[in-house]
Protein backbone atom coordinates (compact mmCIF):
# COMPACT_ATOMS: atom_id res chain seq x y z
CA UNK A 1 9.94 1.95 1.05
CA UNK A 2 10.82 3.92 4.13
CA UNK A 3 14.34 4.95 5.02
CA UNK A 4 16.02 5.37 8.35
CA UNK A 5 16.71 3.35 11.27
CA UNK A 6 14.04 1.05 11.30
CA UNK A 7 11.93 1.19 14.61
CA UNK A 8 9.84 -1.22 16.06
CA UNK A 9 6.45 -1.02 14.46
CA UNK A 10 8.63 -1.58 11.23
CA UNK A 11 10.29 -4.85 12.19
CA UNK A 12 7.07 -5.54 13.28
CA UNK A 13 5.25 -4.34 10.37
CA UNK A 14 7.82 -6.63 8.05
CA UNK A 15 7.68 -9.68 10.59
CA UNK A 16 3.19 -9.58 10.26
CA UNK A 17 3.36 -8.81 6.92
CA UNK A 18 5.48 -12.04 5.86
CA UNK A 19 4.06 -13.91 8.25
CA UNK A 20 0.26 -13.40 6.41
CA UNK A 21 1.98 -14.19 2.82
CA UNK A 22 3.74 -17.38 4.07
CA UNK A 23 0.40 -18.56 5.59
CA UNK A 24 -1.59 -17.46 2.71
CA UNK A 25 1.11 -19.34 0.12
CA UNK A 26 0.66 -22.27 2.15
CA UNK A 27 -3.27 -22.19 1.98
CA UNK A 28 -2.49 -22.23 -1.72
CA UNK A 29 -2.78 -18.86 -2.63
CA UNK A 30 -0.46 -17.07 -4.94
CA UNK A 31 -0.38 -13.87 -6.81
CA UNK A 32 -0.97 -11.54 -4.53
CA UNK A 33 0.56 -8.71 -2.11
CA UNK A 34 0.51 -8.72 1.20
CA UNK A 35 -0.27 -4.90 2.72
CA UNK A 36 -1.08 -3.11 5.88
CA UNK A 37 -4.75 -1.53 5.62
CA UNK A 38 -5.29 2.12 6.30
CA UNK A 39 -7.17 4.47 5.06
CA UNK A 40 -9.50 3.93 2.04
CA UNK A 41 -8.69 0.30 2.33
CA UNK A 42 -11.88 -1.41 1.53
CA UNK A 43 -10.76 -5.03 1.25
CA UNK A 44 -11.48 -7.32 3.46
CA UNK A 45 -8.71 -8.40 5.82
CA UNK A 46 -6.41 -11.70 5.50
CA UNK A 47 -7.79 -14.04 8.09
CA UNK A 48 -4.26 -14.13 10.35
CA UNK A 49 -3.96 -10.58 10.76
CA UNK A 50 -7.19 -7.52 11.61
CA UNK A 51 -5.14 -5.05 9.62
CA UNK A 52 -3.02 -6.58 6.67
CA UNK A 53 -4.75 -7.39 3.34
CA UNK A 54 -4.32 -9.30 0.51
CA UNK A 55 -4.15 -7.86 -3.00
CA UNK A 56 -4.25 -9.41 -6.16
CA UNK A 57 -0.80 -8.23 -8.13
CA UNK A 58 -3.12 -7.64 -11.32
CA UNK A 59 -4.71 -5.43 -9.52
CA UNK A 60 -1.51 -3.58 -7.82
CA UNK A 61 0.19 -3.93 -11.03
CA UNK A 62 -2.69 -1.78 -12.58
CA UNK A 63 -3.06 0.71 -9.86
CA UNK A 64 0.79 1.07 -10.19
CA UNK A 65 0.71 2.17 -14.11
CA UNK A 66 -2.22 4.21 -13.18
CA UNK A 67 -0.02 6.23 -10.45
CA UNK A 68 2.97 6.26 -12.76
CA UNK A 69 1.10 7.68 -16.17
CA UNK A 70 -1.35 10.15 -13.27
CA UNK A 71 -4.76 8.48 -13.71
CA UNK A 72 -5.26 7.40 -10.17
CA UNK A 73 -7.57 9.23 -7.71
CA UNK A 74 -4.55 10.03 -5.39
CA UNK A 75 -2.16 10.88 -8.34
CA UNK A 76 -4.47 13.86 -9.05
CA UNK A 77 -5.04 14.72 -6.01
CA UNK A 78 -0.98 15.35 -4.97
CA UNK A 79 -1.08 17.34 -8.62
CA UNK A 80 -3.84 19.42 -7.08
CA UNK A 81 -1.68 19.20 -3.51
CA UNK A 82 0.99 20.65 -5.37
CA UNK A 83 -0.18 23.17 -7.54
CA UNK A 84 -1.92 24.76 -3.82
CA UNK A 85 1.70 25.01 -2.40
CA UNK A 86 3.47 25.98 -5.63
CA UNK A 87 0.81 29.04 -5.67
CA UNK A 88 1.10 29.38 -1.68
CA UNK A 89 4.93 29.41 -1.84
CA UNK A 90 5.29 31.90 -4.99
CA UNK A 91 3.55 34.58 -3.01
């Protein structure tokens, strides 16, 4: 969720993102989440779009509770992000 005016790589972002779940709903699939690729993104892209994936909601549903209880990889890593500034800034 981003706040702010949005700009144009949002409305675009929104605008390529629906359009891959509408076609992918209409190919018959269901159940999933349509997201823009970045970074440690190693599923393969939807076939409408070079950088938006499709995700299983199991699976985002699990990585969620994973963030939200801090057993995901990048969970521990902002704890480790933040305990280097906290020690940083109390200097």
């Amino acid at each position: 969720m981003r706040g702010g005016t949005p700009t144009a790589f949002d409305r675009l972002l929104g605008a390529r993102l629906a359009n891959a779940a509408l076609r992918a709903m209409f190919a018959g699939e269901t159940d999933f989440m349509a997201g823009w690729s970045g970074p440690g993104i190693t599923r393969a892209a939807c076939p409408w779009y070079p950088y938006v994936v499709l995700t299983p909601l199991a699976e985002v549903l699990a990585e969620t509770a994973k963030r939200m209880t801090g057993d995901s990889d990048l969970a521990r890593w902002r704890k480790r992000v933040f305990a280097e500034v906290e020690d940083i800034l109390q200097r």
